[in-house]
Protein backbone atom coordinates (compact mmCIF):
# COMPACT_ATOMS: atom_id res chain seq x y z
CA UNK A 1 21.67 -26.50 2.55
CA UNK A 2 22.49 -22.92 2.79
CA UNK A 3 25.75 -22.40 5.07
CA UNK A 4 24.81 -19.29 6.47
CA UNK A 5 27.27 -19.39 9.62
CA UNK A 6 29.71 -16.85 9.01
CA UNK A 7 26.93 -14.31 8.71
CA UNK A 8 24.21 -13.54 11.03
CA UNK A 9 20.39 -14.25 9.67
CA UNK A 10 17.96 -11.44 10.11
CA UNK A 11 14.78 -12.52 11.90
CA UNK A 12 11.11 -10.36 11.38
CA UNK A 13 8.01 -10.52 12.88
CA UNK A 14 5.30 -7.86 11.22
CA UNK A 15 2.53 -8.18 13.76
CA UNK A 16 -0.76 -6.04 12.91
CA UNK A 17 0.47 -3.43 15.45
CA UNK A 18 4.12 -3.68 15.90
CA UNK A 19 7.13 -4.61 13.30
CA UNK A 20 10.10 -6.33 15.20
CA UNK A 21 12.99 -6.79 13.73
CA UNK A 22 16.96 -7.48 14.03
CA UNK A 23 19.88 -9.77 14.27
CA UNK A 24 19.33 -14.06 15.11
CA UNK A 25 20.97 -14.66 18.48
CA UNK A 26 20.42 -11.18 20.06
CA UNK A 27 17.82 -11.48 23.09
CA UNK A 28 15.66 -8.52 21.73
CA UNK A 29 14.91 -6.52 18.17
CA UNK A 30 16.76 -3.88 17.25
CA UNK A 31 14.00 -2.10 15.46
CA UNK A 32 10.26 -1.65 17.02
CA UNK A 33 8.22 0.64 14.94
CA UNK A 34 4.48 0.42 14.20
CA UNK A 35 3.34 -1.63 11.00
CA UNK A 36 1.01 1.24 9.76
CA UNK A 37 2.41 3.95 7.59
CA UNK A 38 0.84 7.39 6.56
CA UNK A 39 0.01 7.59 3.38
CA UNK A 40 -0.30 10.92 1.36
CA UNK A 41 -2.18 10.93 -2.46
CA UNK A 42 0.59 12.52 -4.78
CA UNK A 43 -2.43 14.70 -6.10
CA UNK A 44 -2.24 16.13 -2.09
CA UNK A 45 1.49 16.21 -2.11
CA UNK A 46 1.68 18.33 -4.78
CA UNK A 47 -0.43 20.99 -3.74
CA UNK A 48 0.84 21.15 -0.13
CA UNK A 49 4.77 21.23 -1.19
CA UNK A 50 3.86 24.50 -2.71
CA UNK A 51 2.73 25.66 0.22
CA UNK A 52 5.58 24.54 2.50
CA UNK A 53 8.75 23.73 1.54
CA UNK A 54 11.02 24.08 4.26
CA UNK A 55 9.91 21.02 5.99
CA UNK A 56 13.13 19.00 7.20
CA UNK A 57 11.50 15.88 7.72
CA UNK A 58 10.50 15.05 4.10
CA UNK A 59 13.89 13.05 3.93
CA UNK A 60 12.70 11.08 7.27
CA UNK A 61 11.93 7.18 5.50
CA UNK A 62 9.33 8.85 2.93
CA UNK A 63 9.24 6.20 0.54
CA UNK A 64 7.87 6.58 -2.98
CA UNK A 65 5.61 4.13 -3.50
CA UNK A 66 6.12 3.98 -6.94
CA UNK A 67 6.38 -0.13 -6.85
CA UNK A 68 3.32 -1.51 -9.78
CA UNK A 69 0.99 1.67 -8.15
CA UNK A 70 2.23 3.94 -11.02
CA UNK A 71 3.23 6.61 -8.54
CA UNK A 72 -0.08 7.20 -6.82
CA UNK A 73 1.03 7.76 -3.40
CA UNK A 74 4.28 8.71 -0.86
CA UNK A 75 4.24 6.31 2.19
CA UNK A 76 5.78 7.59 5.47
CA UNK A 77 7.28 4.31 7.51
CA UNK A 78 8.50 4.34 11.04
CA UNK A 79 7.74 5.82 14.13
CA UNK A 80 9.76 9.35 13.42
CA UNK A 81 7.75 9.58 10.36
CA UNK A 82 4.41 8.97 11.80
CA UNK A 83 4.76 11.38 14.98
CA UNK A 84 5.10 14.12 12.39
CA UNK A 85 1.72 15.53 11.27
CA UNK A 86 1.22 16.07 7.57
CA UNK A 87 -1.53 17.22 5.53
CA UNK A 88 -4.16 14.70 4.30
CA UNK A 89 -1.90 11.88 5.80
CA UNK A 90 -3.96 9.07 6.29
CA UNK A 91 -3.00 6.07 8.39
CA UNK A 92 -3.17 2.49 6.27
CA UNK A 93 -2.28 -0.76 7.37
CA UNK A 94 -0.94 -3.41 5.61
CA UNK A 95 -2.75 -6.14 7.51
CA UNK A 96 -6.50 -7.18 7.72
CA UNK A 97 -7.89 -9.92 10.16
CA UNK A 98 -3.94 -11.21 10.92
CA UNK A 99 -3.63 -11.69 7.11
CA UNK A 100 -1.60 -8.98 4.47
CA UNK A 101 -4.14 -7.27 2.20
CA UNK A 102 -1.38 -4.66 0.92
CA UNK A 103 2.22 -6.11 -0.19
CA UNK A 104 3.17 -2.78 -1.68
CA UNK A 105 2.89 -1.38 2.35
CA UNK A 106 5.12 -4.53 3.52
CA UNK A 107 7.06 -4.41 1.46
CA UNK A 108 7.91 -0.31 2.53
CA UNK A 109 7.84 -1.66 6.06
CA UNK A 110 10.51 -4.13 4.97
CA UNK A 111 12.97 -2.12 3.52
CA UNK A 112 12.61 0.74 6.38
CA UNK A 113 13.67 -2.38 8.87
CA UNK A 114 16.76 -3.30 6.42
CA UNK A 115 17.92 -0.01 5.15
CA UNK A 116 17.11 2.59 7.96
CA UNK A 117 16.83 0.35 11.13
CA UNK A 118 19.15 -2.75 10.44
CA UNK A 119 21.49 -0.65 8.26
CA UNK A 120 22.04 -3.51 6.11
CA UNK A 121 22.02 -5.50 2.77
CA UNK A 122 19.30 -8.08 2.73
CA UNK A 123 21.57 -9.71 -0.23
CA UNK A 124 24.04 -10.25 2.42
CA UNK A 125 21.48 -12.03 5.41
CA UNK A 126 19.57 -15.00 5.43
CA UNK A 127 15.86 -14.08 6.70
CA UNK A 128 13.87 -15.54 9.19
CA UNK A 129 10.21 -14.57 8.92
CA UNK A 130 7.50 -15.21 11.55
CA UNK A 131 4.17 -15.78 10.62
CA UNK A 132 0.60 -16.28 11.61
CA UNK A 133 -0.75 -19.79 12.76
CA UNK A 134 -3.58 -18.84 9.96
CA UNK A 135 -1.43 -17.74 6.99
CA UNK A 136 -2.58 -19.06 3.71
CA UNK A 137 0.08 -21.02 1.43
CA UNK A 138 -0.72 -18.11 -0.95
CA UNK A 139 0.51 -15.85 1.51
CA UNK A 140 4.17 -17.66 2.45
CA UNK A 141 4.39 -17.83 -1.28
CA UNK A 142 4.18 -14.04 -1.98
CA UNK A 143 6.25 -13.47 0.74
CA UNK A 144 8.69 -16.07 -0.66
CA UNK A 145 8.50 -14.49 -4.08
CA UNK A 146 9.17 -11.04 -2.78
CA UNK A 147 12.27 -11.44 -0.77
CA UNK A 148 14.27 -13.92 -3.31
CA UNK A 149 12.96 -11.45 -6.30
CA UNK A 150 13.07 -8.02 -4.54
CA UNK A 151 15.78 -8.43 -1.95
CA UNK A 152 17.75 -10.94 -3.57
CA UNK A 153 18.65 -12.58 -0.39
CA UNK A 154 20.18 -15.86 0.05
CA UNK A 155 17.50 -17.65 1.92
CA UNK A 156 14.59 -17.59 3.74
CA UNK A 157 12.57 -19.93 6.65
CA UNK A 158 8.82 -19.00 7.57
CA UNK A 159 7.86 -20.06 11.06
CA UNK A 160 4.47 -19.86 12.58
CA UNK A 161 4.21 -17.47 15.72
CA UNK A 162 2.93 -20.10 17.96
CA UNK A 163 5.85 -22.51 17.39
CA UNK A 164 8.51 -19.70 17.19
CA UNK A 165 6.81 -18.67 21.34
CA UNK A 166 7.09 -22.12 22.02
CA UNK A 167 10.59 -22.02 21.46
CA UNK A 168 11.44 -19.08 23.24
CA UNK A 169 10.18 -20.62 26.50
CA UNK A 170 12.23 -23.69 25.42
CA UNK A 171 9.02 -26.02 25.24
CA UNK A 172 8.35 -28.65 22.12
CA UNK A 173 4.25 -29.04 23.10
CA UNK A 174 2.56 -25.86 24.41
CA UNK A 175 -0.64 -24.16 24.45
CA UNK A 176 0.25 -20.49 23.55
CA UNK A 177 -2.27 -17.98 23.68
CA UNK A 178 -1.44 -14.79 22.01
CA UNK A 179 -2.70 -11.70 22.81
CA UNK A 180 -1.79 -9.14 20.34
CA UNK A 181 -2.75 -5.73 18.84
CA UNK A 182 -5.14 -7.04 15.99
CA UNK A 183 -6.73 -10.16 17.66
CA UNK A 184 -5.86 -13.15 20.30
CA UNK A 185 -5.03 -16.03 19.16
CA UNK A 186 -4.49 -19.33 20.58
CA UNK A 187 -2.76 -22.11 19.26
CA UNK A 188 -1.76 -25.56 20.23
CA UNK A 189 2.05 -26.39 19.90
CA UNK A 190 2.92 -30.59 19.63
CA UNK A 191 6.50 -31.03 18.82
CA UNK A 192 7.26 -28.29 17.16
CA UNK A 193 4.24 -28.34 15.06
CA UNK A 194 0.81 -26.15 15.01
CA UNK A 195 -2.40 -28.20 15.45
CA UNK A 196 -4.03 -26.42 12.79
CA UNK A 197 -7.87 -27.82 13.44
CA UNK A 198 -7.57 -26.18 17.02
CA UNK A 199 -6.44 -22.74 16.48
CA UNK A 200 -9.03 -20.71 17.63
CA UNK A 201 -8.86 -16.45 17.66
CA UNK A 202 -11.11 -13.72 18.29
CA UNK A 203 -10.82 -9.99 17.52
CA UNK A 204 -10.28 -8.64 20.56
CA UNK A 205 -6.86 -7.38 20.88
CA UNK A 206 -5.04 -4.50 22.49
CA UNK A 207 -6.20 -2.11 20.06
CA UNK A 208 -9.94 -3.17 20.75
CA UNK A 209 -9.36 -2.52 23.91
CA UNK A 210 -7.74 0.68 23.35
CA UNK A 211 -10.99 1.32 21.98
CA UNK A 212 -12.99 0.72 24.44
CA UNK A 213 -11.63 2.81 26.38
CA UNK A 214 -11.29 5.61 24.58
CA UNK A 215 -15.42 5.44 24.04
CA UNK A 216 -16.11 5.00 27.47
CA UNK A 217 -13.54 8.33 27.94
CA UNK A 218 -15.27 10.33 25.74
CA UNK A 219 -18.53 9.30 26.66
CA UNK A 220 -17.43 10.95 30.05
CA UNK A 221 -17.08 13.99 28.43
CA UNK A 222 -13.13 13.47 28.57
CA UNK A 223 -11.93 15.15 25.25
CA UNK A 224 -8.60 13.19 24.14
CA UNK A 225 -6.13 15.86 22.14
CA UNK A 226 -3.61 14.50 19.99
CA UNK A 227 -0.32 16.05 21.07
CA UNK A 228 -0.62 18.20 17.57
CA UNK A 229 -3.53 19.93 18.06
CA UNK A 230 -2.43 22.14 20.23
CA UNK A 231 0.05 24.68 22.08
CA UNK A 232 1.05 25.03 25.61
CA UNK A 233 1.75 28.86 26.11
CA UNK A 234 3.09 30.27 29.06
CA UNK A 235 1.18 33.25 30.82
CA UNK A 236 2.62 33.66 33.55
CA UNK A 237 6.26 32.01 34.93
CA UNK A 238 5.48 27.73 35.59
CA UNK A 239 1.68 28.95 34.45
CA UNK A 240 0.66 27.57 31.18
CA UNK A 241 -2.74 27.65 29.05
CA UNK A 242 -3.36 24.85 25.95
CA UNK A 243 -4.61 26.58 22.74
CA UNK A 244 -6.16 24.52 19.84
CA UNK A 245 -4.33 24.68 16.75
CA UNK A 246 -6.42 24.64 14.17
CA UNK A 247 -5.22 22.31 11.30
CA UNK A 248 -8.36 21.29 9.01
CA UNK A 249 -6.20 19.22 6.45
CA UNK A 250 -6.03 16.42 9.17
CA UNK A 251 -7.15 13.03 8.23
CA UNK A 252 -10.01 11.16 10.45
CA UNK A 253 -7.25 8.71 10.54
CA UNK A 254 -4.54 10.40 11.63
CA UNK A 255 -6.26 12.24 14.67
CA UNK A 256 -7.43 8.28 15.71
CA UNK A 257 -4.07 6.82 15.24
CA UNK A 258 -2.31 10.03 17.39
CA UNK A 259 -5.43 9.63 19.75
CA UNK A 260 -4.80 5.97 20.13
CA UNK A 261 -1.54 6.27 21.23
CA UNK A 262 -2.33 8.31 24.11
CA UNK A 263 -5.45 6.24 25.47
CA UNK A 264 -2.82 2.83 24.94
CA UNK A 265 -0.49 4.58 27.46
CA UNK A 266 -3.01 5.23 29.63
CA UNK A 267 -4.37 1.72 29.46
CA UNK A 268 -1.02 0.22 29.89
CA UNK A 269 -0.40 2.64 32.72
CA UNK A 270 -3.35 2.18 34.74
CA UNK A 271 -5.55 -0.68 33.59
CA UNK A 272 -5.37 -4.74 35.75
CA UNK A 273 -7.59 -7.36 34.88
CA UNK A 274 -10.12 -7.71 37.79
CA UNK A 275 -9.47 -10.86 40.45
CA UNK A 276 -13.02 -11.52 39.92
CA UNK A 277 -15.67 -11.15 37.18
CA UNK A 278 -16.15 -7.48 36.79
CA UNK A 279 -19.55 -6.17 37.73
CA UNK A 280 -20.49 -2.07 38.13
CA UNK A 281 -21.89 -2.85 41.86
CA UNK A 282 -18.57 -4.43 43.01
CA UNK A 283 -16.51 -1.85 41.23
CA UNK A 284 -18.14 1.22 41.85
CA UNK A 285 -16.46 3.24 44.42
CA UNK A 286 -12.98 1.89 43.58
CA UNK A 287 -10.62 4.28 44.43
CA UNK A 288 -9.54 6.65 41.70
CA UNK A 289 -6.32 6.48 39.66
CA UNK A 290 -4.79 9.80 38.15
CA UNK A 291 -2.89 9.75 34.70
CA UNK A 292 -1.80 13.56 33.12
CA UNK A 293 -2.54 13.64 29.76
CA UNK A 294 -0.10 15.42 27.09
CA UNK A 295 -2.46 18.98 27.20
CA UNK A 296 -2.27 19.15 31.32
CA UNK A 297 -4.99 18.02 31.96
CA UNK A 298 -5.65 15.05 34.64
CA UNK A 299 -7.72 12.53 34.43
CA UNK A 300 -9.42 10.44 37.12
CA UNK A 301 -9.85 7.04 36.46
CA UNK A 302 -12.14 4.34 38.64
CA UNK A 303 -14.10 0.97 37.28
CA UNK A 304 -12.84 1.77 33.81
CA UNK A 305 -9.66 0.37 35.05
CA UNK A 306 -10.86 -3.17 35.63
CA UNK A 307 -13.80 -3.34 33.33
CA UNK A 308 -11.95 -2.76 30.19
CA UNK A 309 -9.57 -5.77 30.62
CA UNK A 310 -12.54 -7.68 31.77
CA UNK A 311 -13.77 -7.64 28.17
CA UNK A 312 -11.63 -10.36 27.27
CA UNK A 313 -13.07 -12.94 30.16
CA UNK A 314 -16.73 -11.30 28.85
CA UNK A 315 -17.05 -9.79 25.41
CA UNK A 316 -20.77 -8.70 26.28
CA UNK A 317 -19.17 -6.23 28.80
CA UNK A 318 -19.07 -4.38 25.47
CA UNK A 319 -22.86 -3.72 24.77
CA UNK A 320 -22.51 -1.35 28.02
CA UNK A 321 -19.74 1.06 27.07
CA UNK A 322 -21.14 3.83 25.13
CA UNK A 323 -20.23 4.26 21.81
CA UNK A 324 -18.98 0.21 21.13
CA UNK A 325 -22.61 -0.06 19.82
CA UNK A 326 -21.28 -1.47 15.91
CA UNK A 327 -19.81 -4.24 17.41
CA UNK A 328 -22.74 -6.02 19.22
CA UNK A 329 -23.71 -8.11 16.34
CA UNK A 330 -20.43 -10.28 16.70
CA UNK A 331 -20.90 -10.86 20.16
CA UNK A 332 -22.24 -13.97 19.91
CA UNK A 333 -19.68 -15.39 17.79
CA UNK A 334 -16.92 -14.32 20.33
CA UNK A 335 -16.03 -16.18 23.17
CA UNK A 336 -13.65 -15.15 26.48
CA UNK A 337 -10.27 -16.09 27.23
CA UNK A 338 -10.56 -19.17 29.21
CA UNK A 339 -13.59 -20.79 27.34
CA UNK A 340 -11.55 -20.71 24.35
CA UNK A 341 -8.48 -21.93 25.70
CA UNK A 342 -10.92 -25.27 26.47
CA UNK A 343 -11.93 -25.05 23.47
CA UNK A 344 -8.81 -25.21 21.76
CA UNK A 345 -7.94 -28.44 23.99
CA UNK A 346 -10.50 -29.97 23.37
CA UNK A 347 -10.19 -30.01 19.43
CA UNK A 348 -6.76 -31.63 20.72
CA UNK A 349 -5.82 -35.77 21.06
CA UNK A 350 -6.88 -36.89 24.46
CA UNK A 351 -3.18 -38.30 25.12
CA UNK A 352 -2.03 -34.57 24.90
CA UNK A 353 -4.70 -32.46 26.30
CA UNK A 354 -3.21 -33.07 29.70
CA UNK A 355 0.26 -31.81 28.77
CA UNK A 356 -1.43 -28.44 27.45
CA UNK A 357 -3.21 -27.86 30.39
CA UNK A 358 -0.27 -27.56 32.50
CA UNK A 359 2.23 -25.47 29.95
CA UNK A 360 -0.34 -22.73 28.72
CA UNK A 361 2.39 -20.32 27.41
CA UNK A 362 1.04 -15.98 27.61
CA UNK A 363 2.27 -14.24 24.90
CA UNK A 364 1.98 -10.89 22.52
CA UNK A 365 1.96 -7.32 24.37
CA UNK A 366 -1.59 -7.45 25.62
CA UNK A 367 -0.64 -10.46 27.53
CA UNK A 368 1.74 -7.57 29.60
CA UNK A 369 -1.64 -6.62 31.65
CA UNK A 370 -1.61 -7.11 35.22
CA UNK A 371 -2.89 -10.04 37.08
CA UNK A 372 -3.83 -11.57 33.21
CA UNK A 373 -2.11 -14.45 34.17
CA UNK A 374 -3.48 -14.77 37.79
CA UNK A 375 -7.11 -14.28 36.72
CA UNK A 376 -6.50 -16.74 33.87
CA UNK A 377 -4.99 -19.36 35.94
CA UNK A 378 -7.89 -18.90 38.45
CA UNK A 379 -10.95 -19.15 36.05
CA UNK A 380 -9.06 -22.53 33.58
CA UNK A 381 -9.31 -24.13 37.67
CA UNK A 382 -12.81 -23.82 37.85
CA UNK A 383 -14.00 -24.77 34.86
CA UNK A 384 -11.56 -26.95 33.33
CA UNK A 385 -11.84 -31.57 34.29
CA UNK A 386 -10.64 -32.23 37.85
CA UNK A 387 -7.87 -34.28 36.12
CA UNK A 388 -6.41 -31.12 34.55
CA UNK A 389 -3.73 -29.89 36.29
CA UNK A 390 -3.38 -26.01 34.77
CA UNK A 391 -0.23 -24.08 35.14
CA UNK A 392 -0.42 -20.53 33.08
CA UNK A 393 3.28 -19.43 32.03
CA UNK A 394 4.31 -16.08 31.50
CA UNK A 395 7.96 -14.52 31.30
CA UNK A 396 8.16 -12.46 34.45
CA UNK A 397 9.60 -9.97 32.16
CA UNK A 398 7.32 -8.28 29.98
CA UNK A 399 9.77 -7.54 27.01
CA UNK A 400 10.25 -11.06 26.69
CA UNK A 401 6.44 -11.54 26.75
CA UNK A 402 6.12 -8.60 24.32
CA UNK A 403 8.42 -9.73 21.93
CA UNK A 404 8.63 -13.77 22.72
CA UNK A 405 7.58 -14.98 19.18
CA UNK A 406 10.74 -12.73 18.27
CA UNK A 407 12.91 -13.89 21.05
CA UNK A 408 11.89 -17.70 19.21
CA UNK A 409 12.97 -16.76 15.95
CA UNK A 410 16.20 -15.34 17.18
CA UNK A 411 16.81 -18.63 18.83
CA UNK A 412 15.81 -21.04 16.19
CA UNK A 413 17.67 -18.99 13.53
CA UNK A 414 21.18 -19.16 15.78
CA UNK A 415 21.06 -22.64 16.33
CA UNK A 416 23.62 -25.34 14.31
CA UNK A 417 21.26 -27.45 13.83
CA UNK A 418 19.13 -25.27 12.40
CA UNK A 419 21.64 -24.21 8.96
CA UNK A 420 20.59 -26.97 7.17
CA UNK A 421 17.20 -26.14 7.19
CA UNK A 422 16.86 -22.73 5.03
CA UNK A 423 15.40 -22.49 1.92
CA UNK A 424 17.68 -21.38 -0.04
CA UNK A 425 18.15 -19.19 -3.17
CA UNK A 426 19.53 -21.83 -5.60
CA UNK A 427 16.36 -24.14 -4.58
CA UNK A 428 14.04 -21.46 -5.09
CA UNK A 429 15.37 -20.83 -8.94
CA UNK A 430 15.05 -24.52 -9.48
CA UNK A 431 11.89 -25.15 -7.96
CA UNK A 432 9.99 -21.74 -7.75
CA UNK A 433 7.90 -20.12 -4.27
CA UNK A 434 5.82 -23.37 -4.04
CA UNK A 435 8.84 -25.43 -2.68
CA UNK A 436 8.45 -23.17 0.93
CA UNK A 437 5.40 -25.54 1.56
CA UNK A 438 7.85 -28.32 1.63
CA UNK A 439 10.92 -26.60 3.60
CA UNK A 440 8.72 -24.72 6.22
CA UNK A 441 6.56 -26.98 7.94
């Protein structure tokens, strides 16, 4: 037992777009910063401090990366560091297909939540860690091995995302479908426990989405500037003209990632998921929404508003957006939302499929969209058993939907009950990272 009451645990959730993290028992994060970091070749560095040194921001969370990589690269971490435009900075995440492919970058993106963020000592805090309903017992060992060796702290819990959502909404058996940046994910919750042989996910996430749409922009002829690439200059008094800045040294992946952001605002901003299937004969003289981008200039914005979203009832609604063309040949594999919430149930006991049916829990920051939960509700009705009586749940809030697995782990990790259950330090120097399989269900 570790008896971690007198100080607070620290509770993390590094999802494949956003890293939340901050103090058990507080109803939101503290710290909300993107999980990629830039990433600059020391070769690159060298050559471009020469030719400016008076940059300020170089003491902004640039981490040496220096950790078993012999010094090969300088990682920027944090959403200060990113915003600022650096030469050959390419964008690199730490996460492939909901699973970590780079520790080294975690492990930057954990120490920028402790020391610059949280302000604290990890020695000091036990750590709550959520984690995918897929993660590999390689994985929680790594992780295991990293924060006992590397932050020393005095103990650690892993809990899967699905069961930490569950708790937020205060529900033992759930079906929570999770729509987040990388993928969507949905995962039955009995008792506290994932049903591993039903977890079903598919690749389209917010930032597929995000995608899409910026595609079927530019295949408009809409040209998307990152807020870098150029100046506003004043000609005459409240007049202003944009002029390109030229800056070849720009990675591919750095205009994307600045790009991104803009067309996820605008998607956020403007985009609902359609009451009914989207089709372009319905949807073609919708009435147009305006958004201002950064540069002035003002977009108009009709069926893309409804047809994007639609792509997660109908992934084919892909093959007609110009530009998406690489990603036909999964199509088939990929199914939409409400077939594979069936799906899932259906891998399910009988005796609880009813249960699931009527507490289908919306969570992730996709799941924010408007009318998801309406449209969901409304297509589960027609094609789920007459017996089935669905009910789709969603926090009315959308904080609490974006950050609900979050919100879980901040109530799990407050709870009495709950102190006995860490794994602690002394346990892990007896029995080594392997002994998380038995702690952490």
């Amino acid at each position: 037992m570790y008896g971690g009451d007198e100080v607070s645990a620290i509770v993390v959730d590094l999802g494949s777009h956003t890293c939340k993290a901050g103090y058990a028992g507080e109803d939101a994060p503290k710290a909300v910063f993107p999980s990629v970091v830039g990433a600059i070749d020391r070769m690159d560095i060298d050559d471009a401090t020469k030719a400016n040194s008076n940059t300020e921001d170089s003491k902004n969370s640039a981490v040496d990366s220096d950790k078993g990589k012999g010094g090969k690269r300088k990682l920027y971490v944090g959403s200060q560091a990113l915003g600022f435009r650096r030469d050959h900075m390419e964008i690199l995440s730490p996460i492939k297909d909901g699973i970590v492919a780079d520790w080294d970058i975690v492990d930057n993106i954990w120490e920028h939540a402790f020391k610059d963020c949280l302000l604290i000592d990890p020695k000091e805090h036990p750590m709550l860690l959520a984690e995918p309903s897929s993660n590999t017992q390689q994985q929680r060992e790594k992780a295991a091995e990293l924060m006992f060796e590397e932050y020393k702290i005095p103990a650690l819990f892993t809990a899967k995302n699905a069961v930490l959502t569950s708790f937020a909404s205060g529900r033992a058996t759930s079906l929570v479908v999770d729509c987040g940046g990388g993928s969507t994910t949905i995962a039955p919750v009995h008792d506290g426990y994932v049903l591993q042989k039903a977890v079903i996910s598919s690749p389209i996430g917010g930032e597929f989405l995000t995608d899409c749409l910026l595609k079927s922009l530019e295949s408009k002829g809409t040209k998307i500037r990152p807020r870098y690439s150029f100046k506003r200059k004043e000609i005459r008094p409240g007049e202003f003209q944009v002029v390109d800045v030229d800056l070849p040294d720009t990675t591919e992946t750095y205009r994307l990632f600045c790009q991104r952001m803009i067309v996820s605002d605008i998607k956020e901003s403007v985009c609902r998921v359609p009451d009914t299937p989207y089709d372009d004969t319905s949807y073609s003289n919708i009435p147009m929404t305006s958004y201002e981008l950064p540069d002035g200039q003002t977009l108009e914005i009709g069926a893309d508003r409804f047809k994007i979203p639609d792509v997660m009832f109908n992934p084919f609604l892909v093959q007609t957006i110009p530009g998406m063309e690489n990603y036909t040949g999964m199509l088939p594999s990929i199914r939409g939302l409400p077939h594979m919430v069936i799906e899932s149930i259906n891998k399910c006991d009988v005796d609880i499929r009813r249960e699931l049916y009527s507490s289908i829990l919306l969570a992730g920051g996709t799941a924010s969209m408007q009318q998801l939960k309406e449209r969901l509700e409304k297509d589960l009705l027609e094609e789920s058993p007459q017996s089935a009586r669905v009910k789709v749940l969603a926090s009315g809030n959308t904080t609490e939907r974006r950050f609900s697995v979050w919100i879980g782990g901040s109530i799990l990790a407050s709870l009495g009950s709950f102190q006995q259950m860490w794994f602690s330090k002394s346990e892990y120097e007896e029995h080594g990272a392997s002994y998380i399989q038995r702690k952490c269900p």
